[in-house]
Protein backbone atom coordinates (compact mmCIF):
# COMPACT_ATOMS: atom_id res chain seq x y z
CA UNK A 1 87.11 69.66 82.07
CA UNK A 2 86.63 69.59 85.65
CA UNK A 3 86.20 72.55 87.76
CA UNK A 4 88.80 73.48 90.58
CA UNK A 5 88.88 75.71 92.94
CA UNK A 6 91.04 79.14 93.71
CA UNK A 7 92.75 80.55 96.73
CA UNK A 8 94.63 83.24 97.42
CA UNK A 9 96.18 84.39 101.21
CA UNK A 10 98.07 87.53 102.12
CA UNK A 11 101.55 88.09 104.00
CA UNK A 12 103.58 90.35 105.84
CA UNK A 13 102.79 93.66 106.39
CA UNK A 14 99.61 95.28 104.93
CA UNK A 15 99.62 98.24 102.61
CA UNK A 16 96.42 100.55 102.02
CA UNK A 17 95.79 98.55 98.59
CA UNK A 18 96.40 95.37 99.65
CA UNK A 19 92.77 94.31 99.89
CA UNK A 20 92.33 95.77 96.22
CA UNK A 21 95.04 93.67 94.81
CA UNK A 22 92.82 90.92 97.02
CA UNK A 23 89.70 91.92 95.27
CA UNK A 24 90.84 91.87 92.04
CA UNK A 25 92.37 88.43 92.24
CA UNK A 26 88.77 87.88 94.01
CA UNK A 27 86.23 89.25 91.83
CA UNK A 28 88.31 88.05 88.46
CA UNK A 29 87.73 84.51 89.93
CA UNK A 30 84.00 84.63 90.54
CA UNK A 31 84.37 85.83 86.74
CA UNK A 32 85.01 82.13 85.41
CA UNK A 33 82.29 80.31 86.70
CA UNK A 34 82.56 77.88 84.25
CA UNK A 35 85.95 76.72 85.24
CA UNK A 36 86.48 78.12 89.20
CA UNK A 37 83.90 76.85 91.44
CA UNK A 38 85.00 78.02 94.98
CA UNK A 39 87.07 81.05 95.33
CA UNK A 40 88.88 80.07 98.77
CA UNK A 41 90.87 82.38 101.45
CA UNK A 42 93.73 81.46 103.54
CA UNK A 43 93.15 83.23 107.04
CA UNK A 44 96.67 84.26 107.66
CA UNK A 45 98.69 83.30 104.90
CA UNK A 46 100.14 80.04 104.57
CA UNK A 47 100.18 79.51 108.18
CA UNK A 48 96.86 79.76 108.70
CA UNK A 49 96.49 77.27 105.57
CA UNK A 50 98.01 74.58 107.36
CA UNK A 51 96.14 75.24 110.53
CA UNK A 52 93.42 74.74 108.76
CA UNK A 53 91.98 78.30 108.67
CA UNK A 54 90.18 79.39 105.25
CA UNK A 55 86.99 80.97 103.88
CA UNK A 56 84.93 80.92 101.44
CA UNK A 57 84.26 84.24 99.72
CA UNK A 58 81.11 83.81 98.10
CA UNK A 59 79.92 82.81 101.56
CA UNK A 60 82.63 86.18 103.29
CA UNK A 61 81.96 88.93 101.15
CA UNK A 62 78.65 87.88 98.95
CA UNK A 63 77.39 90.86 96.49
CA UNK A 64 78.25 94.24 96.99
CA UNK A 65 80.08 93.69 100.10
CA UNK A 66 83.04 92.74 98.24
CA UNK A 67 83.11 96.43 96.69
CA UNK A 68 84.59 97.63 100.54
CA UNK A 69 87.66 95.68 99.98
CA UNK A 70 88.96 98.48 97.68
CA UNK A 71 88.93 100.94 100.04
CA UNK A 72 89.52 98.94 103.29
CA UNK A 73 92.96 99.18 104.94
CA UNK A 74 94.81 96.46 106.44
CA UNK A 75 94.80 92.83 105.18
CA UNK A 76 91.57 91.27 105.08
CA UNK A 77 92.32 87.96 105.19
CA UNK A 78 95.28 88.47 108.31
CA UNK A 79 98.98 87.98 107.40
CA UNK A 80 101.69 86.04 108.38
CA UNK A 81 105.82 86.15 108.19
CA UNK A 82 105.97 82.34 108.39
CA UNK A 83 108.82 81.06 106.26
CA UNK A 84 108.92 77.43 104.42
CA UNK A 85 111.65 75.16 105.06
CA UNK A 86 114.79 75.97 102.36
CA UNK A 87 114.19 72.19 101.69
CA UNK A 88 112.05 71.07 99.66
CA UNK A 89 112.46 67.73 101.26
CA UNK A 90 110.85 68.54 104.27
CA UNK A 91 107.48 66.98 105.45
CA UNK A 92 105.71 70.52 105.43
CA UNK A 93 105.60 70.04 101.78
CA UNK A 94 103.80 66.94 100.79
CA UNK A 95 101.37 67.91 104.05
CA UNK A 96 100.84 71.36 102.00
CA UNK A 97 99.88 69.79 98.78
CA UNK A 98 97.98 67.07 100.32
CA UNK A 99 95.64 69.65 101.58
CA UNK A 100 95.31 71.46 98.11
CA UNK A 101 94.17 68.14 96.91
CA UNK A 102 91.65 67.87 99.28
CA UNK A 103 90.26 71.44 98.67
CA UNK A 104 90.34 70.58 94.80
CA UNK A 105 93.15 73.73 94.22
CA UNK A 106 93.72 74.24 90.79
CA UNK A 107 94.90 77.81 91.25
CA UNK A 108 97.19 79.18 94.41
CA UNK A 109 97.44 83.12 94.81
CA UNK A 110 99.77 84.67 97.57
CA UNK A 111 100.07 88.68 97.80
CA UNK A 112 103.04 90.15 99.54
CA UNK A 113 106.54 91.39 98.96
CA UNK A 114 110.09 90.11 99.15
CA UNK A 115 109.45 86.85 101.73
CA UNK A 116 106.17 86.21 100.04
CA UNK A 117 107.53 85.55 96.80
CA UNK A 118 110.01 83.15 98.48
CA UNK A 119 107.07 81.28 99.48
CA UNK A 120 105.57 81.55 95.93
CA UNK A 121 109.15 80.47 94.64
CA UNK A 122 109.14 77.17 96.55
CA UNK A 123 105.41 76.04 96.00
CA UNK A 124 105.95 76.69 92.43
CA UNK A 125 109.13 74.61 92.46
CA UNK A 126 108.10 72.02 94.33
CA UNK A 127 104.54 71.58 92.53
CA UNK A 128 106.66 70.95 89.47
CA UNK A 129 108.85 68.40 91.14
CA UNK A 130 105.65 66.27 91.91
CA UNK A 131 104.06 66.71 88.48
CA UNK A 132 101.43 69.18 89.98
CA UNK A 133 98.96 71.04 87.85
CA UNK A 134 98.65 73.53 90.29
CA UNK A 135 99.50 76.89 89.04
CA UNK A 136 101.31 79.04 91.46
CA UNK A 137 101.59 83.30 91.03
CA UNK A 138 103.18 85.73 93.00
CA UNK A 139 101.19 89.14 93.41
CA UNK A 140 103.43 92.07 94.26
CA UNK A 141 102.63 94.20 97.31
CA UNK A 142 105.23 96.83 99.24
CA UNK A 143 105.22 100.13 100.69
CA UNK A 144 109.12 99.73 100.39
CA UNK A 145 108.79 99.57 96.73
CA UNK A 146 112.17 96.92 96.86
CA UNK A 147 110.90 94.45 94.69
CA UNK A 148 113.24 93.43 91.46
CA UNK A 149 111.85 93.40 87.92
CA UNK A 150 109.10 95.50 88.21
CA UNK A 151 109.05 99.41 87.94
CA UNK A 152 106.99 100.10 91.29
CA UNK A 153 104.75 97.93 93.74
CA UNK A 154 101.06 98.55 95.33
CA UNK A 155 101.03 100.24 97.91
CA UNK A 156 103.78 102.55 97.57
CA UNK A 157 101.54 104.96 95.56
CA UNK A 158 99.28 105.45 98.49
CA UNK A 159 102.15 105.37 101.15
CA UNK A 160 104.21 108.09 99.36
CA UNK A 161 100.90 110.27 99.11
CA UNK A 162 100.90 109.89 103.01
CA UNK A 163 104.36 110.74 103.60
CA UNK A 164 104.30 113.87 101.09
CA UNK A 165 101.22 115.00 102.69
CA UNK A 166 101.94 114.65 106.00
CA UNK A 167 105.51 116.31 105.66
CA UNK A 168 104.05 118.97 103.86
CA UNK A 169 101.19 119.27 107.00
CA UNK A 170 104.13 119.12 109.78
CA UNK A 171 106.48 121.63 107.35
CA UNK A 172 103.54 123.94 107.85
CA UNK A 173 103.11 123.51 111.39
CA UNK A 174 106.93 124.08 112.09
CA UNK A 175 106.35 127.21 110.01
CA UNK A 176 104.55 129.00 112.78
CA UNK A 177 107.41 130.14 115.33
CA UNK A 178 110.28 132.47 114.17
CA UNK A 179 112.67 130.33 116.02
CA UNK A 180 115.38 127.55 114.95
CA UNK A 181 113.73 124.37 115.36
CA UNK A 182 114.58 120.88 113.82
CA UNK A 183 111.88 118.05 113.20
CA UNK A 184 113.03 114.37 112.33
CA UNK A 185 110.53 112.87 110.51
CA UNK A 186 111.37 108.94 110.78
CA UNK A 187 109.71 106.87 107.66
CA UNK A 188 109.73 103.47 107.32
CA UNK A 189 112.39 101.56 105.24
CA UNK A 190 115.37 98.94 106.05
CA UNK A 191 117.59 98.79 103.63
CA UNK A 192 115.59 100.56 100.53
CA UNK A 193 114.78 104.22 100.94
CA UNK A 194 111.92 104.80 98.39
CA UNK A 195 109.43 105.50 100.74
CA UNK A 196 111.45 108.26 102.40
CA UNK A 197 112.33 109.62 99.26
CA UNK A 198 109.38 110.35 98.60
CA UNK A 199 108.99 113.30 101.46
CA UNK A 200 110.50 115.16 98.50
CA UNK A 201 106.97 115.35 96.69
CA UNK A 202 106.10 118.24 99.67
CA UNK A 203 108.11 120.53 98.52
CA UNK A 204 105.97 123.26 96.48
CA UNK A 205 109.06 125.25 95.67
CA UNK A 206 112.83 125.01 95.37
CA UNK A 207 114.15 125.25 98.73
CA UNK A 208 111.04 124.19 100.65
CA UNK A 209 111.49 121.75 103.26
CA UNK A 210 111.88 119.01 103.57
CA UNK A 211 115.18 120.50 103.32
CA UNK A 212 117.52 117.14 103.77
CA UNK A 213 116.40 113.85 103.19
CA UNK A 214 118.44 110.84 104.32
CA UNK A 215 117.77 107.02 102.59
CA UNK A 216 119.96 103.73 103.85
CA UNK A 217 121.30 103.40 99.90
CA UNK A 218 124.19 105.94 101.18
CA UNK A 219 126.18 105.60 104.69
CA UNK A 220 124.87 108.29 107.22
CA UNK A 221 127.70 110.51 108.66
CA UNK A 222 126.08 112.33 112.15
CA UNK A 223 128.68 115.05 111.97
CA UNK A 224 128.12 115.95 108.30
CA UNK A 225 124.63 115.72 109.48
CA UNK A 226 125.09 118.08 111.69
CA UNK A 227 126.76 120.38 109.66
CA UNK A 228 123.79 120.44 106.99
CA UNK A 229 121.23 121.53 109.41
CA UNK A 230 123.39 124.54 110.54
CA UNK A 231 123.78 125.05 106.50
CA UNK A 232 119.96 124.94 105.80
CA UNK A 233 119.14 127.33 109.06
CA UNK A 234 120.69 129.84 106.40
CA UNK A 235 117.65 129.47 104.36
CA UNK A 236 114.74 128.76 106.88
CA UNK A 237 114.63 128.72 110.56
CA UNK A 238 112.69 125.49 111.12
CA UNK A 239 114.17 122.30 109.09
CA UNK A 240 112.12 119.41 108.18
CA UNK A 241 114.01 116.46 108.18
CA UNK A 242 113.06 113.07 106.68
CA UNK A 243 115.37 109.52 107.13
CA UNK A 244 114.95 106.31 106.86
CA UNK A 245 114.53 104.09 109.77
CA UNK A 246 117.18 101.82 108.12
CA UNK A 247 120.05 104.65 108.17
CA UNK A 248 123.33 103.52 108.75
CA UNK A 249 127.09 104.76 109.46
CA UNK A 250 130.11 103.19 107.02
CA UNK A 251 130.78 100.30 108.90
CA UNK A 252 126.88 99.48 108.70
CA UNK A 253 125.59 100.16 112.19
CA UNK A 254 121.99 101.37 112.26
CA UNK A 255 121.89 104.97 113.59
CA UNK A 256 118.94 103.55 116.00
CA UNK A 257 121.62 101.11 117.44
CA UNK A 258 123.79 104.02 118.72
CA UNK A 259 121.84 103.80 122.02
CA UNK A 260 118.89 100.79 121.55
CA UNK A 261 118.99 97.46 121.58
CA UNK A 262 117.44 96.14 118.70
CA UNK A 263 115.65 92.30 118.40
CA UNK A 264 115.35 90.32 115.25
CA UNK A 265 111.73 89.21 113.89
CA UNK A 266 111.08 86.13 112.47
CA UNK A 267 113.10 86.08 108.96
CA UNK A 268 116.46 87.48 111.21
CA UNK A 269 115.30 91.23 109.97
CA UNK A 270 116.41 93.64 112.56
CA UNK A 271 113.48 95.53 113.78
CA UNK A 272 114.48 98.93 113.68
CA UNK A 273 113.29 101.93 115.32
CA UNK A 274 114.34 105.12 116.94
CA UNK A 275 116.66 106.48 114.74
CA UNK A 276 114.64 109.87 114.84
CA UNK A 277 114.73 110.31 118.42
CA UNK A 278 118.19 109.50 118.17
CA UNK A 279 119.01 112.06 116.36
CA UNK A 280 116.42 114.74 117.96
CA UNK A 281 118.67 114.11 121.29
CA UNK A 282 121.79 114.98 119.12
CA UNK A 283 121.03 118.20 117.59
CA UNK A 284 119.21 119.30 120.49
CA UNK A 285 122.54 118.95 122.39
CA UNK A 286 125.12 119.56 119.78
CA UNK A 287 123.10 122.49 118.34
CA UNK A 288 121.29 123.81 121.01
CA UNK A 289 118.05 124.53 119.44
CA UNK A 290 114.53 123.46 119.80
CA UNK A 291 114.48 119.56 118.03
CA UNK A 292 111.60 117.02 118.31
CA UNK A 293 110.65 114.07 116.28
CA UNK A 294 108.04 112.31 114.48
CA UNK A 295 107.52 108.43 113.58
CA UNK A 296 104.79 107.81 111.17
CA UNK A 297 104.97 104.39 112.12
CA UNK A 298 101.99 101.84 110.82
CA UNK A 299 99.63 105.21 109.29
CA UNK A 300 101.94 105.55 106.00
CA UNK A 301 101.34 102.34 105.29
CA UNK A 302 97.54 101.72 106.30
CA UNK A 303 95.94 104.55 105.85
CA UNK A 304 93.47 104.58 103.15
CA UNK A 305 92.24 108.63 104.00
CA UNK A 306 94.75 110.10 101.46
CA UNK A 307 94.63 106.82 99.22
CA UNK A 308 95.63 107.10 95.59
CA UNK A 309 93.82 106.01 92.59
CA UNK A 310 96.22 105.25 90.92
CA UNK A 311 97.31 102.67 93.16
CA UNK A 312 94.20 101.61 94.36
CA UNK A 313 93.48 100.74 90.07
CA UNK A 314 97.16 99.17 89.83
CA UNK A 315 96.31 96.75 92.69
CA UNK A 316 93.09 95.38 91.17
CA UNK A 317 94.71 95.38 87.54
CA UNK A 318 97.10 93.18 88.88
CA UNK A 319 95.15 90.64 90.97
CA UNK A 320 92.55 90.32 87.57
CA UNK A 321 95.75 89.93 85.52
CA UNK A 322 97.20 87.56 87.60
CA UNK A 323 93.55 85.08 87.43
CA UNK A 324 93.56 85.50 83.71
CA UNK A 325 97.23 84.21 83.01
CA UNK A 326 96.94 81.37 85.74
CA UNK A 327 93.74 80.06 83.84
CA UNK A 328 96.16 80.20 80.31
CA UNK A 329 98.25 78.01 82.35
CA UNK A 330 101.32 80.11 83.46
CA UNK A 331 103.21 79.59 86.98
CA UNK A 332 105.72 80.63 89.68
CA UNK A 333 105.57 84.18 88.06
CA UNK A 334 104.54 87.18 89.22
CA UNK A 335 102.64 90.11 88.11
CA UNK A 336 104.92 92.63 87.34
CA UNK A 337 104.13 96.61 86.71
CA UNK A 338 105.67 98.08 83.17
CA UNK A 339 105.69 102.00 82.78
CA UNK A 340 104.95 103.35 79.83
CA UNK A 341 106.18 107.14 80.01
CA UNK A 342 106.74 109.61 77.19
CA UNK A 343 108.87 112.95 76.65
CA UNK A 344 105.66 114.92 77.91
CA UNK A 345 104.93 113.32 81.17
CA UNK A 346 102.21 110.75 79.76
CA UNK A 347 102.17 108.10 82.59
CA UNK A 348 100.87 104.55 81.99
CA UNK A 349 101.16 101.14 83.60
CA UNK A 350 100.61 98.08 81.58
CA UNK A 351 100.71 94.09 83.53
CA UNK A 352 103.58 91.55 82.78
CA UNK A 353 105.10 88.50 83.86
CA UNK A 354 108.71 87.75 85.57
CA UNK A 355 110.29 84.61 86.99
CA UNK A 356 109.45 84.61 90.82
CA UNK A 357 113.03 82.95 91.10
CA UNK A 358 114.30 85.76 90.07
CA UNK A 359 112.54 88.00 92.81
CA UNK A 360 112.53 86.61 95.80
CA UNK A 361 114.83 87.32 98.54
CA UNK A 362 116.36 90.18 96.74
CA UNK A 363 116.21 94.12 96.67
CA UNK A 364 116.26 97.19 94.72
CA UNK A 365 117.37 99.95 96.13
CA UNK A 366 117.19 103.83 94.80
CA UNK A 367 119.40 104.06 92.14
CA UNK A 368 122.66 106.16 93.12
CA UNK A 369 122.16 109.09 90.87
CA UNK A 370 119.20 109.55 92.13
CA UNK A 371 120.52 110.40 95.46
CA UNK A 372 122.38 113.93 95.70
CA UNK A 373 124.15 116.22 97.35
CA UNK A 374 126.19 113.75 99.19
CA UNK A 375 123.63 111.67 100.32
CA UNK A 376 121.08 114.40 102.02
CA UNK A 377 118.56 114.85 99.11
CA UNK A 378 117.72 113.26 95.86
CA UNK A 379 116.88 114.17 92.24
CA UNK A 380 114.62 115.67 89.85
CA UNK A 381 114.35 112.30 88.24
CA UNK A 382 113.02 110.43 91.52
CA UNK A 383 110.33 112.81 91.71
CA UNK A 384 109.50 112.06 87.81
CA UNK A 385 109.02 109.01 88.49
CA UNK A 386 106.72 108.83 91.74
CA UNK A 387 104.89 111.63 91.10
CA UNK A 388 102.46 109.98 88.73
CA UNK A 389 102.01 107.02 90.88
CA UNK A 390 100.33 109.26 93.86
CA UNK A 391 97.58 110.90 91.61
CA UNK A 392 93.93 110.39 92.33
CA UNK A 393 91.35 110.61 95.41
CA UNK A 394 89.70 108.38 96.50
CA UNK A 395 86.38 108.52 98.17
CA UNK A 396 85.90 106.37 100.77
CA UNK A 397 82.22 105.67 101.75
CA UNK A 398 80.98 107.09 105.41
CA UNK A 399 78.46 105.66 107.75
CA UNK A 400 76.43 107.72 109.59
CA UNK A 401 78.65 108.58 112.58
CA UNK A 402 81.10 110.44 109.84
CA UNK A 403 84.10 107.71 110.11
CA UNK A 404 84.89 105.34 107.08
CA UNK A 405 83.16 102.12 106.28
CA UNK A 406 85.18 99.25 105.97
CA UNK A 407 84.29 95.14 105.94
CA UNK A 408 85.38 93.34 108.66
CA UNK A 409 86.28 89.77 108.95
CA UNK A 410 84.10 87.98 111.77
């Protein structure tokens, strides 16, 4: 048999593991010698692939210079949010596949989330309509966590370690002054509130703050709002508050609309932001006390200083598992994470496969009984379930002016 050749890209927004899902897809390729003979990248997704952009990796990253993938933040290869034609009639198509032909593609890899695995979902569809041997495979990556049929996604690990750690640094820091104050922490998340949720793993006792925690899964109501803080000043002075940037009233209006304009990106997605100083403005007039706010912004989901091992492993398991199925043959799946969790606690992820079809464009949310006390907190059982995915340090390897090392792309 022939050889062929691999080639993976990268989309949307980066996550601190998304290189490590990238080297394991990477490294498990330069594994099969005898049937992979170039192991190709798309410079910005599949965008870039049709301008022509790609590299080779043994050429990129050769020897140990691959290692600094797993522990370098943003996406290595660049990212796009371009989105195929619905059609597969159109011309982009055939052009597409014409230039896997030329490369000698046997094996097509595309990390990302959601509007990634639409992409996966169409090349996969349309490589069977033309009798293609190409095999197509959708590796998971999201901070959001939103994606259907699996239990969690890389990336979130490391991004809920940030947001727990960094609530639990600004809870202390509010700490300081005997004097009612109110700080809106504003996380990233549209319409699924996972990542915000998970501002709950700072607490280090019942009652700590975060004391009210907000997700888009429920509809946000400013004057019960309100009327929590003035509840929790009962308990401690200075409330920590963590929402969404997706929160929303009953008839769906973002909270950040109430007084922004807010543009569209390139999918339609509103781009949302300001929901926090939204409501720092309101409780600092409505309540008359000391309010200020805090967006995380693009640290929770880059940073790879508070990375977790547990996610960084996930990521690579899933880019090796995803070579080793595409060379048994299977496509337009992707690699899906199954938890394996017993009575005591006993965490453990093992790889599977689920119909990309089935993925794409959709989203899970937090599950409603999760979510408590009328929408301002949420369970026991959420923080069962992410605390194991946040475990493990990480050390990331210092040059000699004491800042992290991390491989660049020339």
């Amino acid at each position: 048999m022939s050889k062929k050749n691999l080639i993976v890209g990268q989309s949307g927004g980066p996550t601190a593991v998304i290189n490590s899902s990238l080297y394991g897809v990477v490294s498990e390729g330069f594994a099969h010698p005898e049937t992979i003979e170039h192991v190709y990248g798309m410079v910005n997704g599949i965008e870039g692939f049709l301008n022509g952009t790609t590299l080779d990796f043994a050429e990129a990253l050769p020897g140990e210079k691959l290692e600094y993938l797993k522990h370098t933040p943003g996406a290595y290869l660049g990212s796009c949010r371009y989105k195929l034609p619905e059609s597969l009639e159109d011309p982009v198509y055939p052009l597409l596949f014409k230039k896997f032909e030329e490369m000698n593609i046997g094996w097509f890899f595309y990390i990302g989330g959601n509007d990634s695995m639409d992409t996966v979902s169409k090349l996969s569809r349309y490589a069977k309509r033309i009798g293609s041997s190409i095999r197509v495979i959708g590796e998971p990556k999201t901070i959001d966590n939103d994606l259907v049929l699996t239990d969690h996604t890389p990336g979130f690990g490391s991004a809920a370690k940030y947001v727990a750690s960094t609530v639990r640094e600004i809870s202390l820091d509010a700490n300081v002054y005997e004097k009612k104050s109110v700080t809106i922490v504003e996380i990233m998340g549209r319409h699924a509130g996972w990542l915000t949720a998970a501002g709950a793993l700072a607490r280090k006792y019942e009652g700590d703050n975060p004391m009210l925690i907000y997700l888009p899964e429920v509809a946000f109501d400013p004057e019960a709002f309100l009327a929590r803080v003035e509840e929790s000043f009962e308990k401690n002075c200075n409330v920590i508050v963590c929402v969404s940037e997706g929160i929303h009233d009953a008839q769906g209006t973002f909270i950040c609309e109430y007084d922004n304009s807010v543009g569209t990106d390139n999918f339609g997605h509103k781009m949302l932001a300001g929901c926090g100083k939204y409501l720092e403005n309101l409780v600092r007039s409505r309540l008359g006390v000391k309010a200020r706010s805090v967006e995380l912004n693009v640290s929770q989901r880059c940073s790879t200083s508070m990375l977790s091992a547990t996610d960084q492993q996930e990521a690579i398991a899933a880019g090796v598992f995803g070579v080793k199925v595409a060379l048994e043959g299977v496509t337009g799946k992707m690699v899906s994470f199954i938890r394996e969790q017993d009575d005591n606690g006993s965490y453990r992820m093992i790889c599977g496969l689920e119909d990309v079809n089935a993925i794409c464009n959709e989203e899970k949310p937090v599950p409603q009984e999760w979510i408590i006390n009328d929408g301002s907190d949420v369970s026991e059982e959420f923080i069962n379930y992410a605390r194991p995915l946040v475990q493990g340090k990480v050390d990331v390897p210092l040059g000699e002016d004491g800042l992290p090392v991390f491989v660049y792309r020339k």
